[in-house]
C-alpha atoms as a PDB file:
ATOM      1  CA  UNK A   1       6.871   4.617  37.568  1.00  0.00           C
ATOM      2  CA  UNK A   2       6.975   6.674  34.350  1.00  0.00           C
ATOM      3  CA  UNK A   3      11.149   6.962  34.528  1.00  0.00           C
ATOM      4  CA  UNK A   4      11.127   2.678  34.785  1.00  0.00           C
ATOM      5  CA  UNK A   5       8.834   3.134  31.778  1.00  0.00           C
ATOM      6  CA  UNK A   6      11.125   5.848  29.958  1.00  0.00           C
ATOM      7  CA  UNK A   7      14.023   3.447  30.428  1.00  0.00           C
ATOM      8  CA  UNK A   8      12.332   0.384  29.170  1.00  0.00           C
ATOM      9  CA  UNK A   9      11.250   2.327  26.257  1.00  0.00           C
ATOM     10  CA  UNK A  10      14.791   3.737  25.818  1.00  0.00           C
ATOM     11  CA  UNK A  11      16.446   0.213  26.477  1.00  0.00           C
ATOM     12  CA  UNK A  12      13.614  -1.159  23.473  1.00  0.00           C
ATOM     13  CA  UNK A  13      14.887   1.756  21.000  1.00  0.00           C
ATOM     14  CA  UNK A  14      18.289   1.330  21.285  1.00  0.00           C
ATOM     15  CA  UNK A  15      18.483  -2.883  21.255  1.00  0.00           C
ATOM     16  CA  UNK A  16      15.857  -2.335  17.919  1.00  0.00           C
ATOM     17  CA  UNK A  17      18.612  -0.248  16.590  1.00  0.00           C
ATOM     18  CA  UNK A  18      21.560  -2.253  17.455  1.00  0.00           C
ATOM     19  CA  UNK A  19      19.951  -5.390  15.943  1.00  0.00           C
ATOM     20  CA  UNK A  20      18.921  -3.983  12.681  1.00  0.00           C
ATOM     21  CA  UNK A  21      22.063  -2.576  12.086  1.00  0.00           C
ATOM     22  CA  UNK A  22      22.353  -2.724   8.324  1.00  0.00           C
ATOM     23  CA  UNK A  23      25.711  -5.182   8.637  1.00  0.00           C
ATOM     24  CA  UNK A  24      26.001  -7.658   5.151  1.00  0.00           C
ATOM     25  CA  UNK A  25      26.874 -10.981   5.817  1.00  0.00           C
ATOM     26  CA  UNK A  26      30.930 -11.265   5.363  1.00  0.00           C
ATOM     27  CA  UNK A  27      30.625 -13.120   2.640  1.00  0.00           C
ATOM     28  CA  UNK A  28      28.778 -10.702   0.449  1.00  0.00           C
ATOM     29  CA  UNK A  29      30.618  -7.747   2.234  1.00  0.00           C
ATOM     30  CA  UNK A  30      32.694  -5.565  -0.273  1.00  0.00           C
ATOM     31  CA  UNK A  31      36.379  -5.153   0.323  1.00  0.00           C
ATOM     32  CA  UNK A  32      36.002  -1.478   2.297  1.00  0.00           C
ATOM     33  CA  UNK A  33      33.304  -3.116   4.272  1.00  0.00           C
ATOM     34  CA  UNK A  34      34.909  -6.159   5.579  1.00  0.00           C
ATOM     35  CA  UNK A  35      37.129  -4.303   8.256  1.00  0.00           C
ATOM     36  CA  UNK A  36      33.693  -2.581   9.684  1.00  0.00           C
ATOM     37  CA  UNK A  37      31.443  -5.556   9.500  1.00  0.00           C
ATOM     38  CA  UNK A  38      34.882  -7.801  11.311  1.00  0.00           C
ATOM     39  CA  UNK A  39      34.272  -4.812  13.749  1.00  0.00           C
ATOM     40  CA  UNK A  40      30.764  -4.333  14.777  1.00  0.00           C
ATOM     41  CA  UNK A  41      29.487  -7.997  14.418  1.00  0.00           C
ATOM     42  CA  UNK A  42      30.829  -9.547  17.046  1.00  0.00           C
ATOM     43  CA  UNK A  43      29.992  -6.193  19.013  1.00  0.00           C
ATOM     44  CA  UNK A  44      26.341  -6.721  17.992  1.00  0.00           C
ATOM     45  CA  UNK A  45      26.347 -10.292  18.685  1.00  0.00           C
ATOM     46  CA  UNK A  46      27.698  -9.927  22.430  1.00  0.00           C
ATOM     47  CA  UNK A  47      25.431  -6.905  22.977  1.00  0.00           C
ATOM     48  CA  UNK A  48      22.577  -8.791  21.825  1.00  0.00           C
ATOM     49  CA  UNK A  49      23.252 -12.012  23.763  1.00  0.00           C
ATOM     50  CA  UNK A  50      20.761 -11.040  26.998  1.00  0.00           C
ATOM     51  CA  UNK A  51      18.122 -10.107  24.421  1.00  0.00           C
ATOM     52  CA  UNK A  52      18.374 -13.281  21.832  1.00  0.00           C
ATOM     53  CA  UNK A  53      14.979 -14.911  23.926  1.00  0.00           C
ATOM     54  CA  UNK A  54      12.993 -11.733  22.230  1.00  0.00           C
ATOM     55  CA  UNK A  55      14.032 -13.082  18.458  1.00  0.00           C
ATOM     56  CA  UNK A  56      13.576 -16.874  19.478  1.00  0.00           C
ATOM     57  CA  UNK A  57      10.553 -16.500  21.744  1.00  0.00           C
ATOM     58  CA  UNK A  58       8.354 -13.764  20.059  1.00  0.00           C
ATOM     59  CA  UNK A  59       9.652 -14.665  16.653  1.00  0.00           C
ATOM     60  CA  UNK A  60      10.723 -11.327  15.522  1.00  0.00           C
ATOM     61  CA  UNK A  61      13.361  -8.957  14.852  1.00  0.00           C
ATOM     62  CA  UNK A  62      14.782  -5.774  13.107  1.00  0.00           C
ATOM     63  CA  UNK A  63      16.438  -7.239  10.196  1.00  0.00           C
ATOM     64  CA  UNK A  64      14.204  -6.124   6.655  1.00  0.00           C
ATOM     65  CA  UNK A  65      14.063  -3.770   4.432  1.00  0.00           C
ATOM     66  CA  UNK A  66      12.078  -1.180   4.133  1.00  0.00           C
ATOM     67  CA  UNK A  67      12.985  -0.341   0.695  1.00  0.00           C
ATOM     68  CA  UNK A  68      14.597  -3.330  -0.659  1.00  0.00           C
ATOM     69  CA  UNK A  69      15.455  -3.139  -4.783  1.00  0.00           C
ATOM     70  CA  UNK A  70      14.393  -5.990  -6.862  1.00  0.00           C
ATOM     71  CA  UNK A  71      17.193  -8.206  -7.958  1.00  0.00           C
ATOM     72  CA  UNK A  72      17.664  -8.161 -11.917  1.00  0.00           C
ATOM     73  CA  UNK A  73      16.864 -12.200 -12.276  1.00  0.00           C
ATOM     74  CA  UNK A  74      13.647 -12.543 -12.271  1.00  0.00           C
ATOM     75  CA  UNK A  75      11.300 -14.627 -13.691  1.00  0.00           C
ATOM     76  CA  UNK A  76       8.266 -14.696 -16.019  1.00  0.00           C
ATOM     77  CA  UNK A  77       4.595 -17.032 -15.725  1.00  0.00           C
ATOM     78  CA  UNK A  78       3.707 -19.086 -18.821  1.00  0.00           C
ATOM     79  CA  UNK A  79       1.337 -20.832 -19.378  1.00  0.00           C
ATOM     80  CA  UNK A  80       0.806 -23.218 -22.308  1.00  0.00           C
ATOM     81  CA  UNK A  81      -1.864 -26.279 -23.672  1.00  0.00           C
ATOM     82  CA  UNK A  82      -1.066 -29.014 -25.269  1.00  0.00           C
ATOM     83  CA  UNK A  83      -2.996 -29.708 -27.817  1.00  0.00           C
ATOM     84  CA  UNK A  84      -4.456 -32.275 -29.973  1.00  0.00           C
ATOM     85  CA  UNK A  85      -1.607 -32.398 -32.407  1.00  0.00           C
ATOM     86  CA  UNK A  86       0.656 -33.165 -29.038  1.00  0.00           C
ATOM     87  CA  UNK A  87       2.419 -29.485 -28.992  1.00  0.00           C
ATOM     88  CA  UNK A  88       2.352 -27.308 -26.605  1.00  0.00           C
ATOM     89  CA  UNK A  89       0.921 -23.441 -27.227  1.00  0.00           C
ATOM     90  CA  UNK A  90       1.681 -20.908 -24.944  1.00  0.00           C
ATOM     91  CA  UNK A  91      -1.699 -18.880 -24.234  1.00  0.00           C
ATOM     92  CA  UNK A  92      -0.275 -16.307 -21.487  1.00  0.00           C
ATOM     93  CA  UNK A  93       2.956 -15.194 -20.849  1.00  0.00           C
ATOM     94  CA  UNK A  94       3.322 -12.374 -18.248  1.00  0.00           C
ATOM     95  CA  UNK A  95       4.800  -8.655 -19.356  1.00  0.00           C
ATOM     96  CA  UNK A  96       3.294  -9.713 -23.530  1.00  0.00           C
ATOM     97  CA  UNK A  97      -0.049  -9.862 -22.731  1.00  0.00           C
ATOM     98  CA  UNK A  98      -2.395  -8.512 -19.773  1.00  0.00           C
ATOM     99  CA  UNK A  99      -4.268 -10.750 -17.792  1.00  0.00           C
ATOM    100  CA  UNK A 100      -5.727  -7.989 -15.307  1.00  0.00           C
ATOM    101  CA  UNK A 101      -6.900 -11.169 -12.902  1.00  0.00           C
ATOM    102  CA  UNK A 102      -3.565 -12.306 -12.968  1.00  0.00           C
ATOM    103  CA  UNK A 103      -1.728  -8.948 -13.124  1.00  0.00           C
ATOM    104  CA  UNK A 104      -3.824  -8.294  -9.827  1.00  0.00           C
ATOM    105  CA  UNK A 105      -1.939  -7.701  -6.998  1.00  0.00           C
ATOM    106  CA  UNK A 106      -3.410 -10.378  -4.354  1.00  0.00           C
ATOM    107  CA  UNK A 107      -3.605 -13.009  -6.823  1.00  0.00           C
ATOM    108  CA  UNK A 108      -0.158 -11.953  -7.817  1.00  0.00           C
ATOM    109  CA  UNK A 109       0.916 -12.865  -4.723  1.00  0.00           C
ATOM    110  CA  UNK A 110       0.505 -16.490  -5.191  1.00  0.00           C
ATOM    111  CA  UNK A 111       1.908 -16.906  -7.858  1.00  0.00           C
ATOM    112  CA  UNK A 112       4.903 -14.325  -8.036  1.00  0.00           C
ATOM    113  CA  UNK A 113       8.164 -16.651  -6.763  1.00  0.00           C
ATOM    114  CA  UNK A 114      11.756 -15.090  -5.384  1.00  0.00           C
ATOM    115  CA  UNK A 115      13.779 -17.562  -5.512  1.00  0.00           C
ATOM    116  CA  UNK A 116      11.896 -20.385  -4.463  1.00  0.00           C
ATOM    117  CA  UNK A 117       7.914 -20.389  -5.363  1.00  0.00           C
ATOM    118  CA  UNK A 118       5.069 -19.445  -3.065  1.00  0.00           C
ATOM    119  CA  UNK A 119       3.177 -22.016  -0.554  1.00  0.00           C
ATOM    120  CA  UNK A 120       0.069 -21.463  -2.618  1.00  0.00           C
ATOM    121  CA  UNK A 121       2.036 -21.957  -5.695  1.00  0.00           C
ATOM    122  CA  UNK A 122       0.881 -25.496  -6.340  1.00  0.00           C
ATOM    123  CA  UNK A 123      -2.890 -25.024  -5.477  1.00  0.00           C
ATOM    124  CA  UNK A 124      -2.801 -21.488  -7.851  1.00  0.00           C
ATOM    125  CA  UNK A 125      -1.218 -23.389 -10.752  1.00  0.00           C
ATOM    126  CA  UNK A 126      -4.202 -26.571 -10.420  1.00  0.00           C
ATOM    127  CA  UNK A 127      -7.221 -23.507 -10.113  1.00  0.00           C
ATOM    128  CA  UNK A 128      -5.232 -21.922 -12.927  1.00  0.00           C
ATOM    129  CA  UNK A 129      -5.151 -25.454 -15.137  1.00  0.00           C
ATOM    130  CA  UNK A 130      -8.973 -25.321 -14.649  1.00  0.00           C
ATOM    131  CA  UNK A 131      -9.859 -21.649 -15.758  1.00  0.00           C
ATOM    132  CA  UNK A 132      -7.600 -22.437 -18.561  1.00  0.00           C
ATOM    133  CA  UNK A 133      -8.968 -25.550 -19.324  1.00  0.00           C
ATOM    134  CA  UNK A 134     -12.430 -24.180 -19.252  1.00  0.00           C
ATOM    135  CA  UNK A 135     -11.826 -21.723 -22.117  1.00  0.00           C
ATOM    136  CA  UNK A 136      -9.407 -23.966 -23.917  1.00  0.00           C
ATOM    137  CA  UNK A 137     -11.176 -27.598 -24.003  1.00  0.00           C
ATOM    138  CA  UNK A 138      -9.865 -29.023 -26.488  1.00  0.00           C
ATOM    139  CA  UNK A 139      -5.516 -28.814 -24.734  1.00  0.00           C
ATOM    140  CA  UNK A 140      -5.269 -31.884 -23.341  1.00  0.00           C
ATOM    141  CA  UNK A 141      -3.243 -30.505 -20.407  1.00  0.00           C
ATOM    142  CA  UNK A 142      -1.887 -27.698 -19.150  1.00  0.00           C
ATOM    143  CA  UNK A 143       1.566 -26.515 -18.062  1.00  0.00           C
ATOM    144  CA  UNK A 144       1.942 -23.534 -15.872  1.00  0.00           C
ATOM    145  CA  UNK A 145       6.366 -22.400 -15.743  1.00  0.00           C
ATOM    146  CA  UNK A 146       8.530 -19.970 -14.903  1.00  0.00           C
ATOM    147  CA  UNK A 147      10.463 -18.447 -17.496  1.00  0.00           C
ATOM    148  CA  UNK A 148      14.221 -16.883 -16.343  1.00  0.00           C
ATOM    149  CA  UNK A 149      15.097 -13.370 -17.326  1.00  0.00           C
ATOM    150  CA  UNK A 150      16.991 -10.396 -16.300  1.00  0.00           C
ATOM    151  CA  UNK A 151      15.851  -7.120 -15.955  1.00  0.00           C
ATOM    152  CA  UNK A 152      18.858  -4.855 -17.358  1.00  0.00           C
ATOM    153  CA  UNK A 153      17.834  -1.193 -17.876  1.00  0.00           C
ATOM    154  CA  UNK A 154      14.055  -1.622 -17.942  1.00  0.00           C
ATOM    155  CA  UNK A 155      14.418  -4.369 -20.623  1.00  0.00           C
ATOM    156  CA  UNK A 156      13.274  -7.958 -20.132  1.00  0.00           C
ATOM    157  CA  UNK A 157      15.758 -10.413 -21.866  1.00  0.00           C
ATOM    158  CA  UNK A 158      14.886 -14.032 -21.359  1.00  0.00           C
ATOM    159  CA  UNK A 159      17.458 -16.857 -20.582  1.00  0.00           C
ATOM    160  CA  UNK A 160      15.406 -19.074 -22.271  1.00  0.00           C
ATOM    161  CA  UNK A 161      15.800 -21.573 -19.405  1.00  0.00           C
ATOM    162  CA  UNK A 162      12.329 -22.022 -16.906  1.00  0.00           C
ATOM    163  CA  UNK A 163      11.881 -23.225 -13.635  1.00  0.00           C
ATOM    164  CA  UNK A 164       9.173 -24.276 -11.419  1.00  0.00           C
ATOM    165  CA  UNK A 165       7.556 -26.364 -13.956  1.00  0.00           C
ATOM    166  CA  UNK A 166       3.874 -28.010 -13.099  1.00  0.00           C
ATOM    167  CA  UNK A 167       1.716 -29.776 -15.435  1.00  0.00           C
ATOM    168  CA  UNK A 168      -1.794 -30.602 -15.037  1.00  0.00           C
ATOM    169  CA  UNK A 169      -3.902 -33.376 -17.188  1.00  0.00           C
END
């Protein structure tokens, strides 16, 4: 019994290692890497072919990184009133001014988009239209964005274009 076990333990190891293979997708593959990806991808595929029901059933795999760098577009919360007068004032922008309770890491977490935004994205910016609300009465709404930049040598530059707009009353 314990050399079935040493084999199925083997067999696990060396199908884990096969499927996280760290191949890039041909299309981002660099010129001295597309002869070894057009190599060992189909190799991987056809080795992996009795084991593709692990994946699909159990919903997991080898493919992530453990130390995966940031890319260098990234983007930046603010959040603004508008006021009486019909303009909007920013009151918190991320990186100029330190929030701790948003600079937290859990509550980061709902907040801090990739490149799409988080599932909790929409119900953190309404709870975050309230707190801001609450020590800002007289805005007449509030607009919670995502401001574009690039991180180039430690330096924030902004593109001065925003995404993932949402605007509360």
């Amino acid at each position: 019994m314990a050399a079935v076990r040493a084999a199925v333990i083997a067999l696990a190891i060396v199908v884990g290692l096969i499927d996280g293979m760290p191949l890039p997708p041909r299309a981002e593959a660099k010129p001295w890497q597309l002869p070894i990806v057009n190599t060992l991808a189909p190799v991987r595929r056809a080795l992996l072919v009795p084991f593709a029901w692990i994946g699909r059933d159990l919903r997991f795999s080898q493919r992530w990184a453990l130390f995966q760098g940031a890319p260098a577009q990234r983007f930046r919360m603010e959040v603004a009133g508008r006021g009486s007068d019909g303009e909007w004032h920013v009151v918190h922008r991320v990186g100029t001014d330190e929030d701790e309770l948003l600079a937290y890491r859990r509550v980061r977490g709902a907040w801090n988009p990739t490149d799409h935004p988080t599932g909790q994205y929409t119900a953190f910016v309404t709870w975050l239209a309230a707190r801001t609300r609450a020590s800002h009465p007289d805005f007449t709404a509030v607009r919670v964005r995502m401001e574009n930049v690039v991180i180039d040598h430690g330096e924030v530059r902004d593109l001065g274009t925003y995404t993932f707009v949402q605007t509360r009353p």
